[in-house]
N, C-alpha and C. Protein backbone atom coordinates (compact mmCIF):
# COMPACT_ATOMS: atom_id res chain seq x y z
N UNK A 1 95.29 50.12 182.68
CA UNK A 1 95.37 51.51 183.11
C UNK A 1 94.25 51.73 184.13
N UNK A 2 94.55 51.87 185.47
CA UNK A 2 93.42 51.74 186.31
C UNK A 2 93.11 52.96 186.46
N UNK A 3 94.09 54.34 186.51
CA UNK A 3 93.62 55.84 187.14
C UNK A 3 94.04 56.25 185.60
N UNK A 4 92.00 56.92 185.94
CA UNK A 4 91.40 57.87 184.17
C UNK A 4 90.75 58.14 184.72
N UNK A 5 90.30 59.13 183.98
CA UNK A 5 89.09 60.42 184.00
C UNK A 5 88.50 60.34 182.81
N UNK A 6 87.26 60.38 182.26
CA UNK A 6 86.37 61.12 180.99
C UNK A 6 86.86 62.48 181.07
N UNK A 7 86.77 62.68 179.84
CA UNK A 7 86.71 64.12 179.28
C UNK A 7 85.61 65.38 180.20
N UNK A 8 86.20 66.36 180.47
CA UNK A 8 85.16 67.18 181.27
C UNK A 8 85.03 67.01 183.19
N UNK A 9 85.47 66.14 183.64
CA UNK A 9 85.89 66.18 185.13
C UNK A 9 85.92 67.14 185.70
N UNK A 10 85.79 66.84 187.09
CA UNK A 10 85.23 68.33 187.81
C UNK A 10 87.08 67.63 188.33
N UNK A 11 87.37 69.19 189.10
CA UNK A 11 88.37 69.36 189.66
C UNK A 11 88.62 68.28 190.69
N UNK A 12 87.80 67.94 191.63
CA UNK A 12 87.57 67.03 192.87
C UNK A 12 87.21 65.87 192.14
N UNK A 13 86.97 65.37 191.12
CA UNK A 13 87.12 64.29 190.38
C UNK A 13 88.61 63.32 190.13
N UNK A 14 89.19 64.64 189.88
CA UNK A 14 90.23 64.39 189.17
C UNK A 14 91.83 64.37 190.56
N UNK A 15 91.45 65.16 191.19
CA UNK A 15 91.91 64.81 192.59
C UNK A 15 92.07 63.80 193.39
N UNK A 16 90.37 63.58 193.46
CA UNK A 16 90.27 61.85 194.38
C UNK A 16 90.53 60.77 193.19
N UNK A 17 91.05 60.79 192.47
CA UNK A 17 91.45 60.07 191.27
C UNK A 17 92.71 59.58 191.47
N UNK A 18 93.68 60.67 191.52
CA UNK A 18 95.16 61.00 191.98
C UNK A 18 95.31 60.30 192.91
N UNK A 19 94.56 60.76 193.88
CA UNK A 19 94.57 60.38 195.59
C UNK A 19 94.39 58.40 195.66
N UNK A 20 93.85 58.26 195.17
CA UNK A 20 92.82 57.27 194.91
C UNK A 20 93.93 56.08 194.60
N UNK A 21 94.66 55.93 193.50
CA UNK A 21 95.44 55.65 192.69
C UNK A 21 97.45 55.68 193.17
N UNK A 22 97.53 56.72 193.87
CA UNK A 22 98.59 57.58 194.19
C UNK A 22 99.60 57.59 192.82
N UNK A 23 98.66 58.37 191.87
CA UNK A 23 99.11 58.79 190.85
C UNK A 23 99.84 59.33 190.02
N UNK A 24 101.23 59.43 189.63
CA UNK A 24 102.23 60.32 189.19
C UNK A 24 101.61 61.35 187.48
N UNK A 25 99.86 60.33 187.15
CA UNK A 25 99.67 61.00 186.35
C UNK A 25 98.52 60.25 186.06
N UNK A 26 97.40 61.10 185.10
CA UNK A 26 96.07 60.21 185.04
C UNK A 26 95.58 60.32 184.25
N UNK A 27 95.01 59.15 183.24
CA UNK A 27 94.98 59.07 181.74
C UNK A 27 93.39 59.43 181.69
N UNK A 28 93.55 60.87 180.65
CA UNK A 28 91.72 61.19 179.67
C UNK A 28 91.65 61.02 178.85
N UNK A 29 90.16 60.41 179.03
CA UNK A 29 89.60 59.46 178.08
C UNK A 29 88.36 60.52 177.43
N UNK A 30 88.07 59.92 175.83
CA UNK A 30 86.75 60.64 175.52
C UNK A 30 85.62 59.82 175.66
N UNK A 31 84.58 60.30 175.33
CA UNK A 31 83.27 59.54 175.51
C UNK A 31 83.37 58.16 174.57
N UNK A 32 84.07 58.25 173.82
CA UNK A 32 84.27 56.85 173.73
C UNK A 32 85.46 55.94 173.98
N UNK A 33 86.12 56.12 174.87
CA UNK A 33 86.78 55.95 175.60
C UNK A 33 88.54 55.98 175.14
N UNK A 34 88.30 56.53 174.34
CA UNK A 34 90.04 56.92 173.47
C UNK A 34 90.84 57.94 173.84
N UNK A 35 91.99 57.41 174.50
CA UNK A 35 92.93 57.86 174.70
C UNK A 35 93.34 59.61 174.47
N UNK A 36 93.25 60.53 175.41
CA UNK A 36 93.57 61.84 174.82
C UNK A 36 94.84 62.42 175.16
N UNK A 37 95.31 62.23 176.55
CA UNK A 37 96.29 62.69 176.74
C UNK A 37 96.72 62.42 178.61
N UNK A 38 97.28 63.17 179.22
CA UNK A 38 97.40 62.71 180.82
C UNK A 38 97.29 63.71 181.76
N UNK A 39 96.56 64.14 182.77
CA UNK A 39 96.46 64.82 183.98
C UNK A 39 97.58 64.81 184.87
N UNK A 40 98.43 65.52 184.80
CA UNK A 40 99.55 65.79 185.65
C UNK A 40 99.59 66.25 187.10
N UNK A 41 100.13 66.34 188.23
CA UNK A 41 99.92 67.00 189.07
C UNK A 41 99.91 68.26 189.41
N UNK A 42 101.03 68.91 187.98
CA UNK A 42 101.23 70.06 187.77
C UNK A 42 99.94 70.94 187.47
N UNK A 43 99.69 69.82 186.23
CA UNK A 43 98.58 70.62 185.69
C UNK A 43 97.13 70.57 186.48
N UNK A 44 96.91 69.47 187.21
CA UNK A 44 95.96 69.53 188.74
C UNK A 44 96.11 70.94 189.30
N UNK A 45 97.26 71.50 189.35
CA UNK A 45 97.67 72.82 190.40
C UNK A 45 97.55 73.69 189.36
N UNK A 46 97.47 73.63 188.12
CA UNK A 46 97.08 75.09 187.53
C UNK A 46 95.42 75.25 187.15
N UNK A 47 95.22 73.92 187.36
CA UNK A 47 93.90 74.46 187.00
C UNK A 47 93.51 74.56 188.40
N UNK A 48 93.80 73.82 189.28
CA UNK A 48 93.31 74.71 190.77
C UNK A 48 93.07 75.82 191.36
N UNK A 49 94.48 76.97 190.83
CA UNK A 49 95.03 78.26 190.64
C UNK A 49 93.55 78.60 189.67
N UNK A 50 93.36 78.40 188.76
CA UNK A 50 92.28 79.30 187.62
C UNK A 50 91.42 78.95 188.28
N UNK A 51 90.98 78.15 188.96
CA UNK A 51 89.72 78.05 189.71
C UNK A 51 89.52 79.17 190.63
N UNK A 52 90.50 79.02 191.79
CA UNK A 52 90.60 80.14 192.64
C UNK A 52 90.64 81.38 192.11
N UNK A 53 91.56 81.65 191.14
CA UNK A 53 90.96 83.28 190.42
C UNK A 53 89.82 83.47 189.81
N UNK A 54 89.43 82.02 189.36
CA UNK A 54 87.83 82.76 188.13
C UNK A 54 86.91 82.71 189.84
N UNK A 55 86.97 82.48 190.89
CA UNK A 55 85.84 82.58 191.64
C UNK A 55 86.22 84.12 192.56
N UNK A 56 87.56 84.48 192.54
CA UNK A 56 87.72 85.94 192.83
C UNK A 56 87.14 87.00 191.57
N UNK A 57 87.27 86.65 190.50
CA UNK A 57 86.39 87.81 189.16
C UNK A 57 84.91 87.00 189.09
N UNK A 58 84.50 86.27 189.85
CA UNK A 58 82.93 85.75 189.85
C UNK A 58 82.75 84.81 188.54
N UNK A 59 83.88 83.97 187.84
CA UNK A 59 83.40 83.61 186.66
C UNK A 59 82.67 81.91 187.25
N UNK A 60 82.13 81.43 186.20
CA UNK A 60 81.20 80.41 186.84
C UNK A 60 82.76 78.65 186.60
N UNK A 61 82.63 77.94 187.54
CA UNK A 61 83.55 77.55 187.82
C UNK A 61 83.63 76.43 186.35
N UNK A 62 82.31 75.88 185.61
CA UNK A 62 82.00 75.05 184.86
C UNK A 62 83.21 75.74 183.53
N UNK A 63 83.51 76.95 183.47
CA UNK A 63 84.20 77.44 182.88
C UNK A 63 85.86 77.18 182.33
N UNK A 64 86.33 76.61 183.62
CA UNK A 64 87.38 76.35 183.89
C UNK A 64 87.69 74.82 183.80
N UNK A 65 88.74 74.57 182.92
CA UNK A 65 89.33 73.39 182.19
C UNK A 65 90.71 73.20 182.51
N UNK A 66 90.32 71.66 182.83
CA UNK A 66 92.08 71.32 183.04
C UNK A 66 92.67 71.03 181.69
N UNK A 67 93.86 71.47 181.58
CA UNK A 67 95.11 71.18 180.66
C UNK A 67 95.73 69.69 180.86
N UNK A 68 95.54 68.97 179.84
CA UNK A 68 96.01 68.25 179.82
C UNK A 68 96.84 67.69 178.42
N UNK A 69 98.32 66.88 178.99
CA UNK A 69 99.04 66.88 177.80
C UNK A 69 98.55 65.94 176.89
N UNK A 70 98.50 66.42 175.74
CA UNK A 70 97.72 65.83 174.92
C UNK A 70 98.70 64.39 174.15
N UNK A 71 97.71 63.46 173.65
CA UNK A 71 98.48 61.88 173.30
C UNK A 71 98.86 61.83 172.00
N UNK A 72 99.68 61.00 171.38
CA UNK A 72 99.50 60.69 169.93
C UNK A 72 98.35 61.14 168.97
C-alpha cells in the first residue's frame, strides 16, 4: 500500500498524497500504524468545503477533520 496518511493530516498533506500517487483513494493509518479506514476524493472535497467555511466564521483551521470511511 504505497498512498497513506497518519491519523491527523493537514489538508495539503493529504492532497499531495492523492496527487502524488494518482489516487482513487488513500489509506489512514494510526500512530501505530493500523489500518483505519480510506480518504476519498469526495471526502478530500468536503473537508475542503469546511475548511473554507470555518475560515469565513474565523474558526481555527486545526479544527477541521477529514472524514474518512472507516475499516473493519
Amino acid at each position: 500500500m504505497e498512498a497513506w496518511l497518519p491519523l491527523g493530516s493537514s489538508l495539503k498533506q493529504a492532497f499531495s498524497t492523492m496527487l502524488q500517487y494518482d489516487a482513487g483513494w488513500i489509506a489512514v493509518l494510526d500512530e501505530d500504524d493500523r489500518f483505519l479506514g480510506v480518504l476519498t476524493p469526495g471526502g478530500l472535497h468536503e473537508a475542503l468545503r469546511r475548511s473554507i467555511e470555518a475560515d469565513a466564521r474565523a474558526v481555527d483551521r486545526a479544527a477541521v477533520e477529514l472524514d474518512i470511511a472507516k475499516g473493519p
